[in-house]
N, C-alpha and C. Protein backbone atom coordinates (compact mmCIF):
# COMPACT_ATOMS: atom_id res chain seq x y z
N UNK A 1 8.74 2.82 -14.96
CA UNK A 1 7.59 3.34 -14.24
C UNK A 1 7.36 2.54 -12.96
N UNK A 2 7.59 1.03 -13.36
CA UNK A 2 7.26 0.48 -11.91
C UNK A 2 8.20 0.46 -10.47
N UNK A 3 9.42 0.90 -11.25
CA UNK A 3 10.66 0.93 -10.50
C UNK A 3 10.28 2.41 -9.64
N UNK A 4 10.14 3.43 -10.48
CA UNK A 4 9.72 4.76 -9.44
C UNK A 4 8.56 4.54 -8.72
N UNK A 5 7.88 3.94 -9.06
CA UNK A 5 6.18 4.10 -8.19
C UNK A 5 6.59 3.12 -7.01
N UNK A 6 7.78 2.47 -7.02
CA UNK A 6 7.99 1.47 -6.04
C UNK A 6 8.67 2.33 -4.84
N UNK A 7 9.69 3.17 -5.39
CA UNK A 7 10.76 4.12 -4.70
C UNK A 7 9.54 5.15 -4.48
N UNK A 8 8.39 5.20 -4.97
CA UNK A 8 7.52 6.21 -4.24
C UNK A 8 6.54 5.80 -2.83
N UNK A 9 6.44 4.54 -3.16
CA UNK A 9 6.13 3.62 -2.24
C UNK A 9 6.80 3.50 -0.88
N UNK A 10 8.29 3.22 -0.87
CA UNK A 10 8.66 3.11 -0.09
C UNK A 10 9.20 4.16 0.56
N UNK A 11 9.32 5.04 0.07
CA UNK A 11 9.16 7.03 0.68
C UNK A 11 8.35 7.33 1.36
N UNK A 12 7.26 6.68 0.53
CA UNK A 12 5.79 7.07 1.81
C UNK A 12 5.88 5.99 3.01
N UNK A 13 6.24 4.84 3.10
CA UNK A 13 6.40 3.76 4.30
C UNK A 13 7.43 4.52 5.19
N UNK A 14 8.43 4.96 4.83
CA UNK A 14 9.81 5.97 5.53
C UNK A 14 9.18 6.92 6.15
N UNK A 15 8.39 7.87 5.42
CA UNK A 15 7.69 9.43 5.26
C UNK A 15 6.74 9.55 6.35
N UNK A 16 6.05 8.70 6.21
CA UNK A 16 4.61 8.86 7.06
C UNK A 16 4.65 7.62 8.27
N UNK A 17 5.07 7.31 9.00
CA UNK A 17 5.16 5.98 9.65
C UNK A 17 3.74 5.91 10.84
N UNK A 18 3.40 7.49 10.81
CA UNK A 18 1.85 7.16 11.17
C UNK A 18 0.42 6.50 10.52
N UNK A 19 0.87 6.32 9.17
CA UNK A 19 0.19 5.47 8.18
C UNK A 19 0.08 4.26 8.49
N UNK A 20 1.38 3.08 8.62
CA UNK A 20 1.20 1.95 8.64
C UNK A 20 0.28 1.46 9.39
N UNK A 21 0.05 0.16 9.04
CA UNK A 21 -0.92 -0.46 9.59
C UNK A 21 -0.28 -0.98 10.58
N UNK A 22 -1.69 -1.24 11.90
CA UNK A 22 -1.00 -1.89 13.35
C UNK A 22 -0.88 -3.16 14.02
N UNK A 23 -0.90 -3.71 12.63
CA UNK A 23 -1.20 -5.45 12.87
C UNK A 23 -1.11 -6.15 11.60
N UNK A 24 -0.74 -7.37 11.46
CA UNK A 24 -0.61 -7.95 10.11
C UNK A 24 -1.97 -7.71 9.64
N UNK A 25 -3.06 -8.39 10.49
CA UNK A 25 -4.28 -8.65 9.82
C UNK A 25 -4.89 -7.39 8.94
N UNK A 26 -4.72 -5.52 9.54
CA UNK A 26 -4.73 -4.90 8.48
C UNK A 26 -3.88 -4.96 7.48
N UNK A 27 -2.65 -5.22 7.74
CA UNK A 27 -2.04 -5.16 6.50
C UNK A 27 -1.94 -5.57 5.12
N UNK A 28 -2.81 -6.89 5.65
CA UNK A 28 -3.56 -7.90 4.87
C UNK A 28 -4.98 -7.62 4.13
N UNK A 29 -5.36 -6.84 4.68
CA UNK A 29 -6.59 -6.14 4.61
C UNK A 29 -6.35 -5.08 3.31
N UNK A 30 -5.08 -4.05 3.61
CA UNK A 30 -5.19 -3.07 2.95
C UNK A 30 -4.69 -4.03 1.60
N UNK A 31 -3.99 -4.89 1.64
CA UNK A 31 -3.56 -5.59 0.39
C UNK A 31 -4.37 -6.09 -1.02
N UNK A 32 -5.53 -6.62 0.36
CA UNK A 32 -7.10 -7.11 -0.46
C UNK A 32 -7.35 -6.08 -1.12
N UNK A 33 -7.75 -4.52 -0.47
CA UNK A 33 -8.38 -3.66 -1.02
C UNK A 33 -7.81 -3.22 -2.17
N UNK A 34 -6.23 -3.03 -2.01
CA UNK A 34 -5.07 -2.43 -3.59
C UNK A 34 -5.69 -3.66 -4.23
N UNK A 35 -5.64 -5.01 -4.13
CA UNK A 35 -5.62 -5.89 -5.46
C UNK A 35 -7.53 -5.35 -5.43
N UNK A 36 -8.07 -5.09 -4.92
CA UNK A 36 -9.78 -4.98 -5.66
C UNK A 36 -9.70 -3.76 -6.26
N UNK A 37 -8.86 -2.79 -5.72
CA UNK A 37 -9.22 -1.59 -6.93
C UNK A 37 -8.27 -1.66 -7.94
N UNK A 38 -7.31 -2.53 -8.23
CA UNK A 38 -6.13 -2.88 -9.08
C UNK A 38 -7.52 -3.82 -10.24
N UNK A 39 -8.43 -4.41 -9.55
CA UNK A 39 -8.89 -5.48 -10.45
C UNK A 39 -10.05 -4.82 -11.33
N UNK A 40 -10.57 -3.62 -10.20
CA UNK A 40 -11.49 -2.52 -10.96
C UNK A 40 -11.39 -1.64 -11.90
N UNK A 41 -9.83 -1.40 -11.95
CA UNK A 41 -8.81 -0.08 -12.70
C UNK A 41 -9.31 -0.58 -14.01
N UNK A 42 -9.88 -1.63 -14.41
CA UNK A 42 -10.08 -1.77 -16.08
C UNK A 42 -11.62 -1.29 -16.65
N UNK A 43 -12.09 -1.74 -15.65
CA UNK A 43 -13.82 -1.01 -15.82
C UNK A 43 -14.18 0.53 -15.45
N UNK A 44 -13.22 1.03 -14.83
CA UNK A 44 -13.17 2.48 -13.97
C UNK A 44 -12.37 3.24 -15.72
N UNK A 45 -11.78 2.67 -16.11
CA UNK A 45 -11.10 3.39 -17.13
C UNK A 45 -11.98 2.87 -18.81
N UNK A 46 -12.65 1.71 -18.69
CA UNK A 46 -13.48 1.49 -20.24
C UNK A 46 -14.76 2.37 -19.82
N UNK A 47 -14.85 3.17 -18.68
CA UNK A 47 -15.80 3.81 -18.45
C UNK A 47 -15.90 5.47 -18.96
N UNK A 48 -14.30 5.40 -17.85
CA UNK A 48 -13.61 7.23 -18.19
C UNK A 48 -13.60 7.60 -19.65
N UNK A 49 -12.96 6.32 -19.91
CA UNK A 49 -12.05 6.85 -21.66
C UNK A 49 -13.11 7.37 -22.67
N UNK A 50 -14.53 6.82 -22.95
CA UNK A 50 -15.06 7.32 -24.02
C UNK A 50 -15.58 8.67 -23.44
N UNK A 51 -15.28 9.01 -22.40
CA UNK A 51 -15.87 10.79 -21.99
C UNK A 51 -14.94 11.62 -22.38
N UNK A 52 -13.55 10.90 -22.50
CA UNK A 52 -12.73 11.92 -22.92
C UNK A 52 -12.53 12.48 -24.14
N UNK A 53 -12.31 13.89 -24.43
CA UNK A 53 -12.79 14.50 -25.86
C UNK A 53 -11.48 14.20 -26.88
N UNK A 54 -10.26 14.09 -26.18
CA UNK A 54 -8.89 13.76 -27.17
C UNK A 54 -8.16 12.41 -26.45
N UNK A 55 -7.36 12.17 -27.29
CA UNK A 55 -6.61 11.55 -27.01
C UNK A 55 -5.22 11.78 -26.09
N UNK A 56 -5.35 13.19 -26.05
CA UNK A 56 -4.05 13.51 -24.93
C UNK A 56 -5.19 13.35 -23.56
N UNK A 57 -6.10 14.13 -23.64
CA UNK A 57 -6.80 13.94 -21.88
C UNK A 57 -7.14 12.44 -21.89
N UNK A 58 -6.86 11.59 -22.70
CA UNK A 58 -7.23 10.09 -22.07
C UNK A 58 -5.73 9.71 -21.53
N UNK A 59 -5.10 10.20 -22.44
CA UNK A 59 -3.84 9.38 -21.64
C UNK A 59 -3.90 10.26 -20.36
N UNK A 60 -4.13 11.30 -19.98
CA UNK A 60 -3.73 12.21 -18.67
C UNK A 60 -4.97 11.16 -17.86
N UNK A 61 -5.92 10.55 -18.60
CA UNK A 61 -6.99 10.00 -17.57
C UNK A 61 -5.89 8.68 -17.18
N UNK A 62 -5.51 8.61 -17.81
CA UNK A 62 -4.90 6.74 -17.62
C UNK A 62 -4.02 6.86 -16.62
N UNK A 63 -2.72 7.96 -16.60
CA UNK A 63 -1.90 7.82 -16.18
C UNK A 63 -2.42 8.71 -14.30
N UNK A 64 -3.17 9.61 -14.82
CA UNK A 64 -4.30 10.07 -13.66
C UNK A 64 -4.75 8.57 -12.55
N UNK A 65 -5.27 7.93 -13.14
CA UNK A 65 -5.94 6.74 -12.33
C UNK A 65 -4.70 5.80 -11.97
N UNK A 66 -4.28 5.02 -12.83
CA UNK A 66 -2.97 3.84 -12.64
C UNK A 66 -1.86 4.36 -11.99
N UNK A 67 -1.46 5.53 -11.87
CA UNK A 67 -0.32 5.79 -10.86
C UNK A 67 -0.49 5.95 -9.44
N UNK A 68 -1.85 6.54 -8.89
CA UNK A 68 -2.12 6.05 -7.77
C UNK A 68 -2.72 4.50 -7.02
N UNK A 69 -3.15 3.90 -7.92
CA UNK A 69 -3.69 2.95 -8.17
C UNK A 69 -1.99 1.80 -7.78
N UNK A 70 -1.37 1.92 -8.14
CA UNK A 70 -0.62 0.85 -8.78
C UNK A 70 0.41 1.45 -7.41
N UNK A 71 0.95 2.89 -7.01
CA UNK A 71 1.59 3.31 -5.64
C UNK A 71 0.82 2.67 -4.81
N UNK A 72 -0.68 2.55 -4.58
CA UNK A 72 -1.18 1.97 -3.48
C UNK A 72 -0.64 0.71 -3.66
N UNK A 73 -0.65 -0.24 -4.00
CA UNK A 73 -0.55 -1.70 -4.26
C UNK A 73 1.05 -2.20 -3.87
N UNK A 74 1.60 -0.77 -4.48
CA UNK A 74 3.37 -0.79 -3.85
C UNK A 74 3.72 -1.16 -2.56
N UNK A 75 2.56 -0.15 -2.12
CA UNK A 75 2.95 0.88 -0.67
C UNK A 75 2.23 -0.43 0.21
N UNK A 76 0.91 -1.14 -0.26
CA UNK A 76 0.49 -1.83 0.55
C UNK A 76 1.11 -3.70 0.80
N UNK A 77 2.24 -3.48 -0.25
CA UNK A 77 2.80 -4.66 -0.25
C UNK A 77 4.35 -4.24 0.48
N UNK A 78 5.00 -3.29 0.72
CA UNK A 78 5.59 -2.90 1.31
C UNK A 78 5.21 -2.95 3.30
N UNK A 79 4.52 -2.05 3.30
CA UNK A 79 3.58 -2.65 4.54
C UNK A 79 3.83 -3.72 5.08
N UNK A 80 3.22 -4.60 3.92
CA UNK A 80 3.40 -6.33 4.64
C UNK A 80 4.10 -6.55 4.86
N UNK A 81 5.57 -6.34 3.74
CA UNK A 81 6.56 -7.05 4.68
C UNK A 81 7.72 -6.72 5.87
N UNK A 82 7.04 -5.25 5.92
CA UNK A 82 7.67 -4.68 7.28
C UNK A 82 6.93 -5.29 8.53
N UNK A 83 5.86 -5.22 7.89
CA UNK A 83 4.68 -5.98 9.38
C UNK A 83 4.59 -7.16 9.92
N UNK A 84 5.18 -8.32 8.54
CA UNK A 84 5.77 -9.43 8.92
C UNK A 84 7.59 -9.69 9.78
N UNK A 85 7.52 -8.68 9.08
CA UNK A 85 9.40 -8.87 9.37
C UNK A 85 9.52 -8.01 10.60
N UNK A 86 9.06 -6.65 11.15
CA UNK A 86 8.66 -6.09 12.50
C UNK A 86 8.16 -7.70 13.40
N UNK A 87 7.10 -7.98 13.32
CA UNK A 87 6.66 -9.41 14.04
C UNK A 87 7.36 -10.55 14.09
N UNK A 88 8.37 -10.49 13.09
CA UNK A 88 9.10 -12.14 13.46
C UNK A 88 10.41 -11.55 14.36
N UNK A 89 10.89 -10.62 13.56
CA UNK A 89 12.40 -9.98 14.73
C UNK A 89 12.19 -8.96 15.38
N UNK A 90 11.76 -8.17 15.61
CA UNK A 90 11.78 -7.27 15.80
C UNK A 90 10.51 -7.06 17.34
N UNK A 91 10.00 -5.50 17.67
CA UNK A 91 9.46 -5.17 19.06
C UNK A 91 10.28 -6.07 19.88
N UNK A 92 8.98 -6.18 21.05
CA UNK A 92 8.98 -6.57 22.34
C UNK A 92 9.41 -8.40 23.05
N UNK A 93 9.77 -8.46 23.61
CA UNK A 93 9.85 -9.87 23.55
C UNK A 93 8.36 -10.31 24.03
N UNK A 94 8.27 -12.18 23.43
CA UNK A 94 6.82 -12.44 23.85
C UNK A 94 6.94 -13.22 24.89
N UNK A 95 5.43 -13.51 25.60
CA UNK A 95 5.49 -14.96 26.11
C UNK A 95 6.42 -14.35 27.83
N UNK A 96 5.58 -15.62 28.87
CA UNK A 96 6.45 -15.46 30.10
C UNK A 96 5.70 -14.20 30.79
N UNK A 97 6.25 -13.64 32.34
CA UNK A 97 5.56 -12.94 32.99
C UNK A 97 6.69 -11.57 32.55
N UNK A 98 6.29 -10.29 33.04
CA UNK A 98 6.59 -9.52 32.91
C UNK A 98 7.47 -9.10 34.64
N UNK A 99 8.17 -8.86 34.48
CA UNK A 99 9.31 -8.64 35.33
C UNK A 99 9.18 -7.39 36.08
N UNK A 100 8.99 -7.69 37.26
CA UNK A 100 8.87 -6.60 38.68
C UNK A 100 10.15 -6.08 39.38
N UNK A 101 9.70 -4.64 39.13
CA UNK A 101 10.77 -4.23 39.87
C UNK A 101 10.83 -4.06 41.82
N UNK A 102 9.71 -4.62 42.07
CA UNK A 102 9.79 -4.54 43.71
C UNK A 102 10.01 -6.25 43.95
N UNK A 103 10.78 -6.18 44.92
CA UNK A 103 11.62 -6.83 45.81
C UNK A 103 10.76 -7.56 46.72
């Protein structure tokens, strides 16, 4: 399970590249937010579960909540390390004046 939600993860980083974030510091950001709703997923679900009338719609609740839950956390740790690794090799060069083309 964690192996696909990872390969789903990184489909959507490929897929959507208007998604990523535009700076480490969000990326860092969205990371915080996956680990706070990763840390909530246990009270969000001792909440759901006794509403549910069987035991098959709880598991559809579980697997309902934790698979998006747990893709975000993929997708937002993926992120990072494109956003780190984009910033150390990768764009524009830094630093120094910018180079004129008039004479």
């Amino acid at each position: 399970m964690f192996t696909g939600l990872a390969v789903v993860a990184v489909w959507a980083h490929v897929r959507f590249p208007r998604l990523r974030p535009g700076s480490l510091l969000r990326a860092i950001v969205h990371v915080g937010i996956s680990f706070a709703l990763f840390a909530i997923l246990p009270a969000a679900l001792s909440f759901l579960l006794p509403l549910t009338p069987s035991p098959t719609l709880a598991r559809c609740v579980v697997l309902a909540v934790v698979i998006p839950t747990l893709t975000y956390v993929f997708l937002t740790w993926v992120w990072l390390l494109a956003r780190v690794l984009h910033d150390l090799f990768g764009g524009t060069p830094r630093g120094g004046h910018p180079a004129s083309s008039e004479v």
